[in-house]
N, C-alpha and C. Protein backbone atom coordinates (compact mmCIF):
# COMPACT_ATOMS: atom_id res chain seq x y z
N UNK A 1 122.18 87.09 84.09
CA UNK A 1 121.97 88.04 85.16
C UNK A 1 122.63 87.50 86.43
N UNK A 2 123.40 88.53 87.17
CA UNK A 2 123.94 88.02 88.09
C UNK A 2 123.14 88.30 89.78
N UNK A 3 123.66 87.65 90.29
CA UNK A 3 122.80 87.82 91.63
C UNK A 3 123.73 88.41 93.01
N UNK A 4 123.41 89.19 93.87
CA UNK A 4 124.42 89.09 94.98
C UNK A 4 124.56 88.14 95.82
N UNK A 5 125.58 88.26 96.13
CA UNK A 5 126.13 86.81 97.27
C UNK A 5 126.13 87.18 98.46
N UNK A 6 125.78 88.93 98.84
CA UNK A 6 126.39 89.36 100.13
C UNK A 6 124.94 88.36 100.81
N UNK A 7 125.33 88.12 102.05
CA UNK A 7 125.11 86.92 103.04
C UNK A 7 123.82 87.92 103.75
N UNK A 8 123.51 89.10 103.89
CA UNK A 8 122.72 89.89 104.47
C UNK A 8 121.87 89.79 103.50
N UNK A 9 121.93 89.50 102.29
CA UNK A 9 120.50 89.36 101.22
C UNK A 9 120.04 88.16 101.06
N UNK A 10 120.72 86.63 101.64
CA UNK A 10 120.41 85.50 101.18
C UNK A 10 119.27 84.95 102.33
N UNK A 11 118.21 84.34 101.85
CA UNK A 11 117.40 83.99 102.92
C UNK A 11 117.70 83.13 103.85
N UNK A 12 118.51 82.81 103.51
CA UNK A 12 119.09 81.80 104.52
C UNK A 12 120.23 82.55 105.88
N UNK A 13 120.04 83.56 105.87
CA UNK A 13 120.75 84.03 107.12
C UNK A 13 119.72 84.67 108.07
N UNK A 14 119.12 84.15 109.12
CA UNK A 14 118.76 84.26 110.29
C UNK A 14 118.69 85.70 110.90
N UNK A 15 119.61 86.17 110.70
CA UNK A 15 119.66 87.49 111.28
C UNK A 15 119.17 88.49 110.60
N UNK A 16 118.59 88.05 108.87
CA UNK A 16 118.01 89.51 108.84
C UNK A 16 116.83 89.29 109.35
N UNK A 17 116.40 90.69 109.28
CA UNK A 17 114.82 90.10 109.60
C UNK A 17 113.94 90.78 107.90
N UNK A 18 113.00 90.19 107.66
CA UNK A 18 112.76 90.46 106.44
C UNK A 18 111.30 90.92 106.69
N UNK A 19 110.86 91.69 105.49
CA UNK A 19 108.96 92.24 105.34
C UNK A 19 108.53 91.13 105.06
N UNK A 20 106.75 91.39 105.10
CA UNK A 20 106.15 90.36 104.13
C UNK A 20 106.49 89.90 102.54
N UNK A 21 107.26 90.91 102.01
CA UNK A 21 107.65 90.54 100.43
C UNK A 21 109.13 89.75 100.35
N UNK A 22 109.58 89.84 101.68
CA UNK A 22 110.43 88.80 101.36
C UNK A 22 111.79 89.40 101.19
N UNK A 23 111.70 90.87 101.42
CA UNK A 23 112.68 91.47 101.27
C UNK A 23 113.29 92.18 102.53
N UNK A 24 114.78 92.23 102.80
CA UNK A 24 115.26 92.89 104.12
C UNK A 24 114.75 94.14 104.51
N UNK A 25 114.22 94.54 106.14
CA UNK A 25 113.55 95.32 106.59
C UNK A 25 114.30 96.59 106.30
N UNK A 26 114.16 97.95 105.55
CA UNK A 26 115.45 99.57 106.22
C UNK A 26 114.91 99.50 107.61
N UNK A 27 115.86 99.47 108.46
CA UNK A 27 116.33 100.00 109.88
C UNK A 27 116.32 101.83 109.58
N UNK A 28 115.17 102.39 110.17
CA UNK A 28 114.51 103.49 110.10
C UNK A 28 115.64 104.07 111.26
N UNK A 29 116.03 105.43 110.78
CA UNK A 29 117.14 106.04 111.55
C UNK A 29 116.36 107.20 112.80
N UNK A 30 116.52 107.61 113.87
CA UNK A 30 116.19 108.46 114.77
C UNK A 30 116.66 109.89 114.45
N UNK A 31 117.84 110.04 113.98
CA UNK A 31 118.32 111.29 113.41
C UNK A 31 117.53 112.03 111.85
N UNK A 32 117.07 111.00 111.09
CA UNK A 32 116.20 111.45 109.72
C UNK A 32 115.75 112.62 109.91
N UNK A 33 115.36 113.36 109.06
CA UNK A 33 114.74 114.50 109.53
C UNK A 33 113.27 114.11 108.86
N UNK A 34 111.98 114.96 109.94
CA UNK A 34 110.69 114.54 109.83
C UNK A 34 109.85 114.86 108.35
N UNK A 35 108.83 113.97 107.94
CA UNK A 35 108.43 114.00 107.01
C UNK A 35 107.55 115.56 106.56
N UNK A 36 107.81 116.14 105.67
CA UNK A 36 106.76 117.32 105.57
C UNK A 36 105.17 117.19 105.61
N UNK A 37 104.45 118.01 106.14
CA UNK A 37 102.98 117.31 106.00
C UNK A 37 102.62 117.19 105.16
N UNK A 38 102.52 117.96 103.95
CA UNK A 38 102.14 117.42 102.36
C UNK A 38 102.33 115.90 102.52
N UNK A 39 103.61 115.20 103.18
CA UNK A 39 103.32 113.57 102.85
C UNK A 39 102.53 112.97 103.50
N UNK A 40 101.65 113.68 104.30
CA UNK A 40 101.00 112.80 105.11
C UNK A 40 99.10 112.90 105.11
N UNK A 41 98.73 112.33 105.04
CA UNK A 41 97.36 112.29 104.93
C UNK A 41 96.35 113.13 106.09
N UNK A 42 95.17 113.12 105.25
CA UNK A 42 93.87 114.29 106.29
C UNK A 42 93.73 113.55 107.45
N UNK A 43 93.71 111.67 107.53
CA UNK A 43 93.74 111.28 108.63
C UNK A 43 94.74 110.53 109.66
N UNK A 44 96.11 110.47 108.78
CA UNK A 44 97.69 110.75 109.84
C UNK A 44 97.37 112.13 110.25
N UNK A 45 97.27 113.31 110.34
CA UNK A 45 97.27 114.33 110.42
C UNK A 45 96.49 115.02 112.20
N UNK A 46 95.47 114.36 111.61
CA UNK A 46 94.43 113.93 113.25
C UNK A 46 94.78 112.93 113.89
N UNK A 47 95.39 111.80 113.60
CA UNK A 47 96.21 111.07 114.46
C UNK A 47 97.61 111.55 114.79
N UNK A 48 98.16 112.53 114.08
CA UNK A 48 99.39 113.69 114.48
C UNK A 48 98.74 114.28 115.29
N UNK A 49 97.42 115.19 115.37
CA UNK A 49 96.76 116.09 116.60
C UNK A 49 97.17 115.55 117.79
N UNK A 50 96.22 114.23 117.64
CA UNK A 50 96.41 113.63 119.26
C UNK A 50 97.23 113.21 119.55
N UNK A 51 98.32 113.09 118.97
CA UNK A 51 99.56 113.09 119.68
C UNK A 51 99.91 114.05 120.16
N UNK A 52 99.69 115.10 119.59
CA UNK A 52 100.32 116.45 120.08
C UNK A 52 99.85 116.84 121.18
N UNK A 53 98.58 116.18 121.40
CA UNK A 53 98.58 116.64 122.64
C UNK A 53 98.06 115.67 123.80
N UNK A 54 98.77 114.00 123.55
CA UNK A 54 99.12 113.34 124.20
C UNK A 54 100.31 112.36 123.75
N UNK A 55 101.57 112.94 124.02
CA UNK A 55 102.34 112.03 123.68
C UNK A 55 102.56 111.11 124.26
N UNK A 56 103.86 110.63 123.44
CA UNK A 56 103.78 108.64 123.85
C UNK A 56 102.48 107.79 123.77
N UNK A 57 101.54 107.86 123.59
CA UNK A 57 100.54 107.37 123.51
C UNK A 57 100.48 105.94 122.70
N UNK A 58 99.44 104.70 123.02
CA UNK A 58 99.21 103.62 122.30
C UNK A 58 97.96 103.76 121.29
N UNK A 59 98.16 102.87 121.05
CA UNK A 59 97.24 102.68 119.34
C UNK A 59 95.64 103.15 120.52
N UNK A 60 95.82 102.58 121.19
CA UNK A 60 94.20 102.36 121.99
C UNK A 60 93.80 103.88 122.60
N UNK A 61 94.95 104.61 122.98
CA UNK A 61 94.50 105.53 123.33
C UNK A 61 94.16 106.61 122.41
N UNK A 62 95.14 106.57 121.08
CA UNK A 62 94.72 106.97 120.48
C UNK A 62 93.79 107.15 119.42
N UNK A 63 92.99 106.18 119.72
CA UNK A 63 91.76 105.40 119.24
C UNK A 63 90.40 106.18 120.06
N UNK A 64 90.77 106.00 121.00
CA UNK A 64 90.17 106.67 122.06
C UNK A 64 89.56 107.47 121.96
N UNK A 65 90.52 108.57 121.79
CA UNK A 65 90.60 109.97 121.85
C UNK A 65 90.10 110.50 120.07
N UNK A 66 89.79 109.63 119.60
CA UNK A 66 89.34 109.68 117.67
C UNK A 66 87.81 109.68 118.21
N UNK A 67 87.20 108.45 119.15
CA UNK A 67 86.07 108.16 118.97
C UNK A 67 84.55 108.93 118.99
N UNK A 68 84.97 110.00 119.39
CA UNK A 68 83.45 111.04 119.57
C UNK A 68 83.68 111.79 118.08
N UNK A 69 85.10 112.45 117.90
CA UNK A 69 84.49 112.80 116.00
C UNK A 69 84.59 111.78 115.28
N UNK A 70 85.37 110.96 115.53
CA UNK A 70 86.01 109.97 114.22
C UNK A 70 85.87 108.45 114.50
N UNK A 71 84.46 107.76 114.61
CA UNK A 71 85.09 106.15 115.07
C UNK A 71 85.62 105.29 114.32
N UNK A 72 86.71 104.85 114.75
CA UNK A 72 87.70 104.00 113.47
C UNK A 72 87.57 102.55 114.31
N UNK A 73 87.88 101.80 113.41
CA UNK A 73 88.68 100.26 114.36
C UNK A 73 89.65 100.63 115.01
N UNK A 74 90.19 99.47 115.94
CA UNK A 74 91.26 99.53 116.75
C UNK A 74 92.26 99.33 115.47
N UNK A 75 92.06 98.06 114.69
CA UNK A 75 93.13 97.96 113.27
C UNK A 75 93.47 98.81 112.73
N UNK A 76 92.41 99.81 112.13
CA UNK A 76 92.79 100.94 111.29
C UNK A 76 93.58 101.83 111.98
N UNK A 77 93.37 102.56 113.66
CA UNK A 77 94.19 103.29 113.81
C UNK A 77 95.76 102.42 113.73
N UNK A 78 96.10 101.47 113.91
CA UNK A 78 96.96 100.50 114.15
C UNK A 78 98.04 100.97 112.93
N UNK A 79 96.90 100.80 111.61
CA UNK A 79 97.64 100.73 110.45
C UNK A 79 98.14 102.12 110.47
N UNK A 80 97.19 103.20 110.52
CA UNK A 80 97.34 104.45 110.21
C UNK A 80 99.33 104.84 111.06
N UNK A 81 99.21 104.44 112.03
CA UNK A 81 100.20 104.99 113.22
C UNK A 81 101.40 103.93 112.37
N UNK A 82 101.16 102.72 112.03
CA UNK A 82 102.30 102.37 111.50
C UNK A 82 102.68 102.70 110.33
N UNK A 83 102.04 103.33 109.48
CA UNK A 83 102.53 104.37 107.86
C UNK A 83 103.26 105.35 108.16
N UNK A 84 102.74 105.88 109.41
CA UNK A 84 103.08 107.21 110.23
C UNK A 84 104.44 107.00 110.58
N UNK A 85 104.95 105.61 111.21
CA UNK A 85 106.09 105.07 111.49
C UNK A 85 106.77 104.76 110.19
N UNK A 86 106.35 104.18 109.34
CA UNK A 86 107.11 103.92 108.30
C UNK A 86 107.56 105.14 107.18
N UNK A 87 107.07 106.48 107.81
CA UNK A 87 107.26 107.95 107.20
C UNK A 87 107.95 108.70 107.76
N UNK A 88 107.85 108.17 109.30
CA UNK A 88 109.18 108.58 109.97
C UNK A 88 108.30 109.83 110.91
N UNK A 89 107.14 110.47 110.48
CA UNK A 89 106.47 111.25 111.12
C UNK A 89 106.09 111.12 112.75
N UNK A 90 106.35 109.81 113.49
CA UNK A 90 106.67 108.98 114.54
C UNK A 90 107.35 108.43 114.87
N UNK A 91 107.80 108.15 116.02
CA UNK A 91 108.64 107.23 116.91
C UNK A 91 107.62 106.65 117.80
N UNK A 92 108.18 105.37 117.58
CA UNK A 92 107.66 104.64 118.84
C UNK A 92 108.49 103.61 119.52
N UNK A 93 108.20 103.19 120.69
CA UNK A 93 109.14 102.48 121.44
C UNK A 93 107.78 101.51 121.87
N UNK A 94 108.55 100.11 122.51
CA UNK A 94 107.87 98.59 122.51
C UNK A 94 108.07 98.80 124.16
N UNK A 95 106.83 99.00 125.01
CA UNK A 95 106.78 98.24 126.58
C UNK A 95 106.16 97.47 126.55
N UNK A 96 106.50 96.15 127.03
CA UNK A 96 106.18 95.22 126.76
C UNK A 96 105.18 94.79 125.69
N UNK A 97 104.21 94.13 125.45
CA UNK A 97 103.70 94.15 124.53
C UNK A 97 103.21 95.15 123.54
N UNK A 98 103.16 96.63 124.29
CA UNK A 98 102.71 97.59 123.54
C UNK A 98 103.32 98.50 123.15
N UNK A 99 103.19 99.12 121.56
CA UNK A 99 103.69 99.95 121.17
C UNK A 99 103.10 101.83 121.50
N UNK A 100 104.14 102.27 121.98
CA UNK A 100 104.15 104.09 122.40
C UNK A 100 104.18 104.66 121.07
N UNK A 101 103.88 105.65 120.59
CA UNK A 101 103.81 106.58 119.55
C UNK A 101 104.06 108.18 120.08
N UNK A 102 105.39 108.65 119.58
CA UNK A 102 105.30 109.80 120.16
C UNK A 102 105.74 110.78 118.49
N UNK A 103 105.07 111.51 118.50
CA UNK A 103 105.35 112.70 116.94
C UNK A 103 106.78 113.08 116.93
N UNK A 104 107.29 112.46 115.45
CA UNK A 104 108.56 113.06 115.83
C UNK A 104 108.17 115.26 114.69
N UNK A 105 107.51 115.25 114.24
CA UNK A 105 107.03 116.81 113.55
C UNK A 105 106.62 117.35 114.84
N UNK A 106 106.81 118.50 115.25
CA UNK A 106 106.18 119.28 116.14
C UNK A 106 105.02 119.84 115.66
N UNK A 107 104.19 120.52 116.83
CA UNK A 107 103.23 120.77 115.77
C UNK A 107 103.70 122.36 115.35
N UNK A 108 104.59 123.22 115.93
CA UNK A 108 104.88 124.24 115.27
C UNK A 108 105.38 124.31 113.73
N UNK A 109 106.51 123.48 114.07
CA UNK A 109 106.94 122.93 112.66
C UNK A 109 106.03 122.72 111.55
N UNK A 110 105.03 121.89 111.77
CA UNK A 110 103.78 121.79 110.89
C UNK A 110 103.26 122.40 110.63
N UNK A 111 102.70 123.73 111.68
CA UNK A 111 102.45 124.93 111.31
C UNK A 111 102.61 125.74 110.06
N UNK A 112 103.85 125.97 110.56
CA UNK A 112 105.00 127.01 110.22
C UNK A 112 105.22 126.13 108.35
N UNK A 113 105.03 124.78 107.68
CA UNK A 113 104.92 124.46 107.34
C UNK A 113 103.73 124.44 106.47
N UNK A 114 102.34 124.52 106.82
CA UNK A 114 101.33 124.69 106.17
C UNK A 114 100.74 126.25 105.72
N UNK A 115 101.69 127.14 106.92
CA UNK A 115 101.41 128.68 106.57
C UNK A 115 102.17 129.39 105.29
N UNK A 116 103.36 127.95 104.98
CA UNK A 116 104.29 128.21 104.27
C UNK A 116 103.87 127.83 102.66
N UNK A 117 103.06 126.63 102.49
CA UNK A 117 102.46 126.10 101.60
C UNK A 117 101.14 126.73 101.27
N UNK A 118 100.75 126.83 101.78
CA UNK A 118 99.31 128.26 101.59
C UNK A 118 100.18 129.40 100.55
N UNK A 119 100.93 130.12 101.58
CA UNK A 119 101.57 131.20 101.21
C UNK A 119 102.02 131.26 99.57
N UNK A 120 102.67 129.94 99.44
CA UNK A 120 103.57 129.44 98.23
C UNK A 120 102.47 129.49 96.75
N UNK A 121 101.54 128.45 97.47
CA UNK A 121 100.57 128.02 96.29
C UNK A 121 99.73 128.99 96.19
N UNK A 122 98.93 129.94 96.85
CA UNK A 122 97.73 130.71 96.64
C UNK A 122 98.19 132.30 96.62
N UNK A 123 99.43 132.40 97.21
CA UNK A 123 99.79 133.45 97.21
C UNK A 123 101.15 134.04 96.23
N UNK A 124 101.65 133.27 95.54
CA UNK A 124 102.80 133.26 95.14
C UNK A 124 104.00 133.57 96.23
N UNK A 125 104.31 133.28 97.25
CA UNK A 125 105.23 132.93 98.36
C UNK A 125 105.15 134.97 98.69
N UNK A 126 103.91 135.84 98.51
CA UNK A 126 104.35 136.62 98.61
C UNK A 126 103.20 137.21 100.09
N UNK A 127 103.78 137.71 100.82
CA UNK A 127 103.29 137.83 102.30
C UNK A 127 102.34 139.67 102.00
N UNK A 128 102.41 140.48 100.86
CA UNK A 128 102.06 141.48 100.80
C UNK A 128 100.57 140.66 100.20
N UNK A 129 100.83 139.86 99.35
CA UNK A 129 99.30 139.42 98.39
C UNK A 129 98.28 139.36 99.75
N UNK A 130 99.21 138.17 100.89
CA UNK A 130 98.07 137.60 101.93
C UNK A 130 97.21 138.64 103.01
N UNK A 131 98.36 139.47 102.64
CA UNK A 131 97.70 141.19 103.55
C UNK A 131 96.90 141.36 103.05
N UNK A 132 97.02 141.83 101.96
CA UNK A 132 96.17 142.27 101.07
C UNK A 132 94.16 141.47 100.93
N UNK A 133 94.94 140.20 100.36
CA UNK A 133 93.85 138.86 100.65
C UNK A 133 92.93 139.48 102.05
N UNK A 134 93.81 139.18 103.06
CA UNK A 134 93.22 139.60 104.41
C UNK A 134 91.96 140.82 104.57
N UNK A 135 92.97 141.85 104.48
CA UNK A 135 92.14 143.24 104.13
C UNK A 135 90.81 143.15 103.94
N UNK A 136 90.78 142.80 102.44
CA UNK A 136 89.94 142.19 101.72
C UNK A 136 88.00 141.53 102.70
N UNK A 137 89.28 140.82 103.02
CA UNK A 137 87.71 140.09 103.96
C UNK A 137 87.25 140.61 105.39
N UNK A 138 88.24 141.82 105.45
CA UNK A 138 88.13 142.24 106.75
C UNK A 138 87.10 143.66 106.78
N UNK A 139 86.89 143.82 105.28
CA UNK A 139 85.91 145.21 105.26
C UNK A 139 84.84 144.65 105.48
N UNK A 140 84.47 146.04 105.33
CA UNK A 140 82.46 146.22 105.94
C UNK A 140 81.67 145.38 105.33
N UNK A 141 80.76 144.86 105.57
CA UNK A 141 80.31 143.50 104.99
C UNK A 141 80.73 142.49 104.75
N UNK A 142 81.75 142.16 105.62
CA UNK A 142 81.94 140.94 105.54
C UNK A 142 81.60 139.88 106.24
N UNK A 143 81.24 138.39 106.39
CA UNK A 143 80.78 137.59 106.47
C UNK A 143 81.34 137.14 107.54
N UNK A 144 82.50 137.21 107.77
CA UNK A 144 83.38 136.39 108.88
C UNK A 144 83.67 137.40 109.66
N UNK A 145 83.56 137.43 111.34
CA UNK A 145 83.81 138.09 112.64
C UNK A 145 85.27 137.41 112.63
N UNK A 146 85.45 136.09 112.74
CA UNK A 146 86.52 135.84 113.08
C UNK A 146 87.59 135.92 111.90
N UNK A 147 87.23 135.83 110.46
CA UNK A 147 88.40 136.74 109.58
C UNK A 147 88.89 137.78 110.03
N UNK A 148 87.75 138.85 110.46
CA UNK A 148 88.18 140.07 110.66
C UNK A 148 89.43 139.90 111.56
N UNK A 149 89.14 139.09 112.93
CA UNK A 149 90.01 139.43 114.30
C UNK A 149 91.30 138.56 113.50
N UNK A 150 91.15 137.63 112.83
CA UNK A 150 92.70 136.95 112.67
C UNK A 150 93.30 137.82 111.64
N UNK A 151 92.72 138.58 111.04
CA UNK A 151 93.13 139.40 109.65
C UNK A 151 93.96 141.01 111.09
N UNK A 152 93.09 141.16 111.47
CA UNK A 152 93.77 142.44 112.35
C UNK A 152 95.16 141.94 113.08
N UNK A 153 95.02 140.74 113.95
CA UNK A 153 95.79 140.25 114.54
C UNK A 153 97.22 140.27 113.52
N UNK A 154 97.07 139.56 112.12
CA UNK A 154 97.99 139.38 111.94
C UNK A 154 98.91 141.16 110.80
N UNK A 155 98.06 141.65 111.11
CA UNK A 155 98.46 142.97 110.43
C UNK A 155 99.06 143.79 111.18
């Protein structure tokens, strides 16, 4: 078995910088395009919220802003925001000691994304079924006030 020689894989060159396994870091690109939410978890997702509606934000603030529904460690949000980074679903930039987190998914995008995956899976991608669906829960006896108004709204 042969091995490579290129000088960027040998541990002995200084300049890469390597993970914990020992292997050279990917240099994560700014242009990528953002991860779909399907890849991202129920609680990246709420740490996507509060970004959205505080960007740039640090691990702490966004810790913060978790703690009346959600109390996490300071670590865990830590980890969470760096998966988030390593998915590309974030950017962050280093002031001085601290790392910024700003969403690189909008939240329309995400939206527009989850209305799309609904649509796909429950509806067969077909926008007459979801009318229909709608309708449905919007007659007399039904249970939900606010079905009704989002069911009218969107008809």
């Amino acid at each position: 078995m042969e091995y490579s020689q290129n000088p960027a894989e040998t541990s002995t060159n200084p300049r890469v910088k390597k993970s914990r396994s020992g292997r050279p870091k990917k240099k994560i690109s700014e242009d990528e395009t953002p991860p779909s939410i399907a890849d991202l978890s129920r609680l990246e997702l709420i740490c996507l919220d509060v970004l959205w509606e505080k960007p740039k934000a640090t691990v702490r603030e966004v810790r913060e802003a978790l703690l009346s529904a959600r109390p996490l460690a300071y670590t865990t949000v830590m980890t969470i925001l760096d998966r988030m980074y390593a998915k590309k679903a974030v950017r962050r930039t280093k002031q001085g000691k601290t790392f910024h987190y700003e969403p690189v998914l909008e939240r329309q995008e995400a939206c527009e994304q989850a209305l799309r995956s609904v649509l796909d899976f429950y509806f067969s991608g077909s926008v007459e079924r979801l009318q229909n669906y709608l309708r449905q829960l919007s007659t007399p006896g039904s249970s939900s006030d606010a079905w009704n108004e989002i069911s009218e709204d969107l008809l």
